[in-house]
Protein backbone atom coordinates (compact mmCIF):
# COMPACT_ATOMS: atom_id res chain seq x y z
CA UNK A 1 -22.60 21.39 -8.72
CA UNK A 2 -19.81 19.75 -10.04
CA UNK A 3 -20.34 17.99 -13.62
CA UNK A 4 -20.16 14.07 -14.36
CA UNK A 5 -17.27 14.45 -16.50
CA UNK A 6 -15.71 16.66 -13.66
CA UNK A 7 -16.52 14.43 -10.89
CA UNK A 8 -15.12 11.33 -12.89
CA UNK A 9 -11.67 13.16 -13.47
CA UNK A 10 -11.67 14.01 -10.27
CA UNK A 11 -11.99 10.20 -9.02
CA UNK A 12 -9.35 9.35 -11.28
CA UNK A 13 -7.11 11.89 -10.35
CA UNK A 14 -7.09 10.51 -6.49
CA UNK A 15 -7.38 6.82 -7.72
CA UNK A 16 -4.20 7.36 -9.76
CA UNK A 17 -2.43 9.74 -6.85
CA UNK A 18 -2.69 6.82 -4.50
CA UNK A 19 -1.75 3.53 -5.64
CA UNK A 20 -1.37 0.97 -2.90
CA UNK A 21 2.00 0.13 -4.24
CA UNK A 22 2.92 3.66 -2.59
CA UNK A 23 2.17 2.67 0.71
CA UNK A 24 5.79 0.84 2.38
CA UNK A 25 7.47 4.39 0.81
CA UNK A 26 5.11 6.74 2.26
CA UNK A 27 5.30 4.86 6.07
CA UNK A 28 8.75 5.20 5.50
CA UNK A 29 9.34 8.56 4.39
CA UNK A 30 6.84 9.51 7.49
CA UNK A 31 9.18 7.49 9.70
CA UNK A 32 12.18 8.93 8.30
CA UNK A 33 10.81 12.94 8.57
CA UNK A 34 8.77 12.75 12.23
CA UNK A 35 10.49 10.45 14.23
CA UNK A 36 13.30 10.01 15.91
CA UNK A 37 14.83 8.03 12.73
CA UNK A 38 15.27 11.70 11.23
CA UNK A 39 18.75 11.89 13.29
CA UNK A 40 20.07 9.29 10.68
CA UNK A 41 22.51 10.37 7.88
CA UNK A 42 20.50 11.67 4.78
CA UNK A 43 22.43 9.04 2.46
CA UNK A 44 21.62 6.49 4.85
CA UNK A 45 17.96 7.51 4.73
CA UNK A 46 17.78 7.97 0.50
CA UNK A 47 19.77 4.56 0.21
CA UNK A 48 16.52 2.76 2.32
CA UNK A 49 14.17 4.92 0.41
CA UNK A 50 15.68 4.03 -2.65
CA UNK A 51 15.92 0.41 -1.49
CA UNK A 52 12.12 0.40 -1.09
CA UNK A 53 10.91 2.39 -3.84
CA UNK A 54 12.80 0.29 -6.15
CA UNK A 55 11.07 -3.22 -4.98
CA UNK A 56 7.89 -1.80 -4.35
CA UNK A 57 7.35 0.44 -6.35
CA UNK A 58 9.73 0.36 -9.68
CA UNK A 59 9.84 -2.84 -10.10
CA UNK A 60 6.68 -4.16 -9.82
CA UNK A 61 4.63 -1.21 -12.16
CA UNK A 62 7.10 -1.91 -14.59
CA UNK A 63 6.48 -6.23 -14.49
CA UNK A 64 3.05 -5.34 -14.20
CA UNK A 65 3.19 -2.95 -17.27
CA UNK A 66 5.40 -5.65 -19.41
CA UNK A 67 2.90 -8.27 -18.65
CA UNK A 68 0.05 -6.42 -19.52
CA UNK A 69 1.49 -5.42 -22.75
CA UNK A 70 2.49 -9.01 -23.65
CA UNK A 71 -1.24 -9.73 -23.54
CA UNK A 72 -2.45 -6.74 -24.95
CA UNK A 73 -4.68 -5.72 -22.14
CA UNK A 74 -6.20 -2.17 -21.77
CA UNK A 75 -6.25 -0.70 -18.28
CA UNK A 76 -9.82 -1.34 -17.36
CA UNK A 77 -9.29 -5.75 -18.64
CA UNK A 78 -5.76 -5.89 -16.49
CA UNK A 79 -8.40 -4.83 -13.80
CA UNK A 80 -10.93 -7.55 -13.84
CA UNK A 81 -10.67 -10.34 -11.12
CA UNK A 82 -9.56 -12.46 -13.25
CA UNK A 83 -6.55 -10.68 -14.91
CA UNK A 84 -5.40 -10.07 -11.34
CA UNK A 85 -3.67 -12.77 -10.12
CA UNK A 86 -0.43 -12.82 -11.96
CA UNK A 87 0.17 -9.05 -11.21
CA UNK A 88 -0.57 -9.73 -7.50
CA UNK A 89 2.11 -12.93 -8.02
CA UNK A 90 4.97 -10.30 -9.48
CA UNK A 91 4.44 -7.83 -6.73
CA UNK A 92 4.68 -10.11 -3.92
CA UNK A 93 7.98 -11.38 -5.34
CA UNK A 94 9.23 -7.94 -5.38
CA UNK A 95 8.14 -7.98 -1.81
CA UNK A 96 10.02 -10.85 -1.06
CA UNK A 97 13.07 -9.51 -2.61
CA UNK A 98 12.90 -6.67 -0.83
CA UNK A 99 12.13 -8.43 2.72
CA UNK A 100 15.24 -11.00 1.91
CA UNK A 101 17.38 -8.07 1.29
CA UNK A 102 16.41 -5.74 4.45
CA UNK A 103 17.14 -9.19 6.51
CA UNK A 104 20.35 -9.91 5.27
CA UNK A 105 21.28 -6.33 5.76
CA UNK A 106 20.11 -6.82 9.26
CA UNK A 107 17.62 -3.42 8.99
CA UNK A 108 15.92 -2.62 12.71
CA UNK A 109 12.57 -5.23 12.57
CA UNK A 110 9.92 -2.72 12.72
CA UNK A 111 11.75 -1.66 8.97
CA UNK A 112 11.43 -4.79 7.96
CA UNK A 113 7.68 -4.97 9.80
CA UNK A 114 6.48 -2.34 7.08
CA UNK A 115 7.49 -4.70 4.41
CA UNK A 116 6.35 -7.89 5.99
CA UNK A 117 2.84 -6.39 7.03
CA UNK A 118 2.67 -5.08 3.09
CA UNK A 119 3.37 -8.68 1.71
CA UNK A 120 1.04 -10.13 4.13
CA UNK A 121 -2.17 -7.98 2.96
CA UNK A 122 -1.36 -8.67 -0.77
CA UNK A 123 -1.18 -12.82 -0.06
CA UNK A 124 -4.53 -12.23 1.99
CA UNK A 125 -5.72 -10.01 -1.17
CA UNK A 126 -4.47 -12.42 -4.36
CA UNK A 127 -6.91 -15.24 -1.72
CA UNK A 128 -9.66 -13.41 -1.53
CA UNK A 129 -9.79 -12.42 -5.19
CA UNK A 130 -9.67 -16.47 -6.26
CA UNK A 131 -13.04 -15.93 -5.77
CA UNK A 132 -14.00 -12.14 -5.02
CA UNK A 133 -12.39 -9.64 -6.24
CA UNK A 134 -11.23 -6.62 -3.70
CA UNK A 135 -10.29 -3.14 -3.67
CA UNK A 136 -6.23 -3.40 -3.22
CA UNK A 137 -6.20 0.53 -3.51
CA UNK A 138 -7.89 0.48 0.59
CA UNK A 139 -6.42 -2.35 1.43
CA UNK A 140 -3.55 -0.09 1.05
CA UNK A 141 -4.82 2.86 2.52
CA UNK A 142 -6.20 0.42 5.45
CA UNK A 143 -2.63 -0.95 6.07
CA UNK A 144 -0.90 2.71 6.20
CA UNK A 145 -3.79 3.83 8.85
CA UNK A 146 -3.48 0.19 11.04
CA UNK A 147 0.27 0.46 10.48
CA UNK A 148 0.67 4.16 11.91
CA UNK A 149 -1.02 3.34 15.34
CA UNK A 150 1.04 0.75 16.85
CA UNK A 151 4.31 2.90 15.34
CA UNK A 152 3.06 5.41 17.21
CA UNK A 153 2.65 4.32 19.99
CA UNK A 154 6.38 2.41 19.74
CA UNK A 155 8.20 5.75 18.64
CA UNK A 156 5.93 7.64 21.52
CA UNK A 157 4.56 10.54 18.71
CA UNK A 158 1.65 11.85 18.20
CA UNK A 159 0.26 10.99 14.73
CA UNK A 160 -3.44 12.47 15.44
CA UNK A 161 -3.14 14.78 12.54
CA UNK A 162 -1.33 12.01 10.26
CA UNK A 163 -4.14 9.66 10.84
CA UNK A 164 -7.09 11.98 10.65
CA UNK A 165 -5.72 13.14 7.16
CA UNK A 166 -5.66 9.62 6.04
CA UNK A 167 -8.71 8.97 7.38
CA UNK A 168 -10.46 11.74 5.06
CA UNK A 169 -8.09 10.39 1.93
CA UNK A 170 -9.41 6.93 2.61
CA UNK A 171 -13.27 8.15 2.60
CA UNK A 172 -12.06 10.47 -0.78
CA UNK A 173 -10.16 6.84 -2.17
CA UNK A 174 -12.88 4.47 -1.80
CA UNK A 175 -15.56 7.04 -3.11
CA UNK A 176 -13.52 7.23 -6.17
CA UNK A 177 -13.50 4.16 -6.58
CA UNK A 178 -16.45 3.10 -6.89
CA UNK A 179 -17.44 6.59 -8.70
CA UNK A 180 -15.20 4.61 -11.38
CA UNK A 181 -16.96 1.54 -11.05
CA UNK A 182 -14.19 -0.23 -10.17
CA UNK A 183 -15.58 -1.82 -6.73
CA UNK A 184 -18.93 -2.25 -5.05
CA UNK A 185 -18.79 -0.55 -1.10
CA UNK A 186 -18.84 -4.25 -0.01
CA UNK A 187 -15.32 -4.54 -1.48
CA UNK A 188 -14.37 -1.61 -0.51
CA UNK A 189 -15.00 -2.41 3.31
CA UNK A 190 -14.12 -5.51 3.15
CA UNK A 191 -10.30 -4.08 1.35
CA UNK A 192 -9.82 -1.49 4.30
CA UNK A 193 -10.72 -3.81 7.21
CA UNK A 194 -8.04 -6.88 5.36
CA UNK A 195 -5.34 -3.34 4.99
CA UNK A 196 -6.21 -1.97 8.40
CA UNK A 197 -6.07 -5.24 10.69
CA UNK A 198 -3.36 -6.92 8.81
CA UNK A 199 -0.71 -3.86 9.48
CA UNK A 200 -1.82 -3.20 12.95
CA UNK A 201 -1.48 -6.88 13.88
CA UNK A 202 2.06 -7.41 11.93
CA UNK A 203 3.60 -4.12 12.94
CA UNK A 204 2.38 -4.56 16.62
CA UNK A 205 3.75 -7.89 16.69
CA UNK A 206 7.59 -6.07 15.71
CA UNK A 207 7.15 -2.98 17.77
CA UNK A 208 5.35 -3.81 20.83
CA UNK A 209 5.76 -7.46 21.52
C-alpha cells in the first residue's frame, strides 16, 4: 500500500498539475488541435494562445504571487477563505482584460465564450466564498467538462474520450484535495456543480443559441 508521505506527494503533485487558472488554455489548445480550428495558420493559433496564457495565466500567478509576498503569507494562509478575495479580485481583472481585448479584436464568440464562461464561475466563486469558502481547483475542472459538451456538439466531434479522461482527473483532483485538507467533499461538490453548470450554460448560450 502506498505510504502517507507517498500518498500526500502524490495529491500535491495533481493539485499543483492542475490549477484552475489552466483551464481557458487547455479548452483552447483542445479547440485549436481537434477541431476544425486546426486549419488556421500556426502563428495565428500561438498569437491566441499566447493572448490567453498571458491574461490567464501569467499575469494573474504573478499578481497573485506579488500580493502574497507583500503580506508575507505562506502558501497554506494565502489559502484560507479569508485571504481569498483579493486574489480572486486580480484574476478576474485579468479576465476582463483579456475578454475586452478578444472583443475589440472581434475573435469568433464561442472564443470569447471560453473566457466569458471562466470569468463568470470565478464572480460566482469570490460570492460564495464571502461566506463559504469553495474548491476553485473543480470549479475549474467542472467548467472544462460543462464547457466541452455544448462545443461539441457545436463543432459536431466526438469528445467521449476527452470527457471521460477528465472525468477520472476530476475524481483524482478533488480526492487530492481534500487528502491535503484543503476542502471538505461538500465544497468540493458544491465547486464542480458552480464549474460544470456555469460553462455549459455560458458556452451553450454562444454556440447553440
Amino acid at each position: 500500500m502506498m505510504s502517507d508521505k507517498h500518498l500526500i506527494t502524490t495529491a500535491k503533485f495533481v493539485s499543483t498539475m492542475f490549477t484552475p487558472l489552466c483551464v481557458p488554455l487547455l479548452a483552447f489548445a483542445i479547440l485549436f488541435t481537434f477541431s476544425y480550428l486546426s486549419l488556421l495558420t500556426l502563428g495565428f493559433r500561438l498569437v491566441v494562445l499566447g493572448m490567453v496564457a498571458s491574461f490567464t495565466i501569467i499575469l494573474p500567478k504573478f499578481a497573485i504571487l506579488l500580493y502574497r509576498k507583500m503580506n508575507g503569507w505562506t502558501l497554506r494562509q494565502a489559502s484560507k477563505r479569508e485571504n481569498r478575495v483579493v486574489p480572486y479580485l486580480l484574476t478576474i481583472t485579468c479576465y476582463i482584460a483579456c475578454l475586452y481585448l478578444m472583443y475589440s479584436l472581434a475573435m469568433p464568440r464561442f472564443l470569447s465564450a471560453i473566457i466569458m464562461a471562466g470569468l463568470i464561475v470565478l464572480v460566482i466563486c469570490i460570492t460564495i466564498n464571502l461566506w463559504w469558502k469553495i474548491s476553485t481547483h473543480m470549479a475549474g475542472i467542472g467548467g472544462l467538462i460543462g464547457g466541452l459538451i455544448p462545443l461539441s456538439m457545436s463543432f459536431e466531434y466526438n469528445m467521449t474520450w476527452w470527457m471521460c479522461c477528465a472525468i477520472i482527473f476530476a475524481g483524482m483532483l478533488g480526492t487530492s484535495r481534500m487528502i491535503l485538507r484543503q476542502h471538505s467533499l461538500g465544497q468540493i461538490i458544491v465547486g464542480f456543480f458552480v464549474g460544470f453548470f456555469s460553462a455549459f450554460c455560458i458556452i451553450y448560450k454562444y454556440t447553440l443559441i
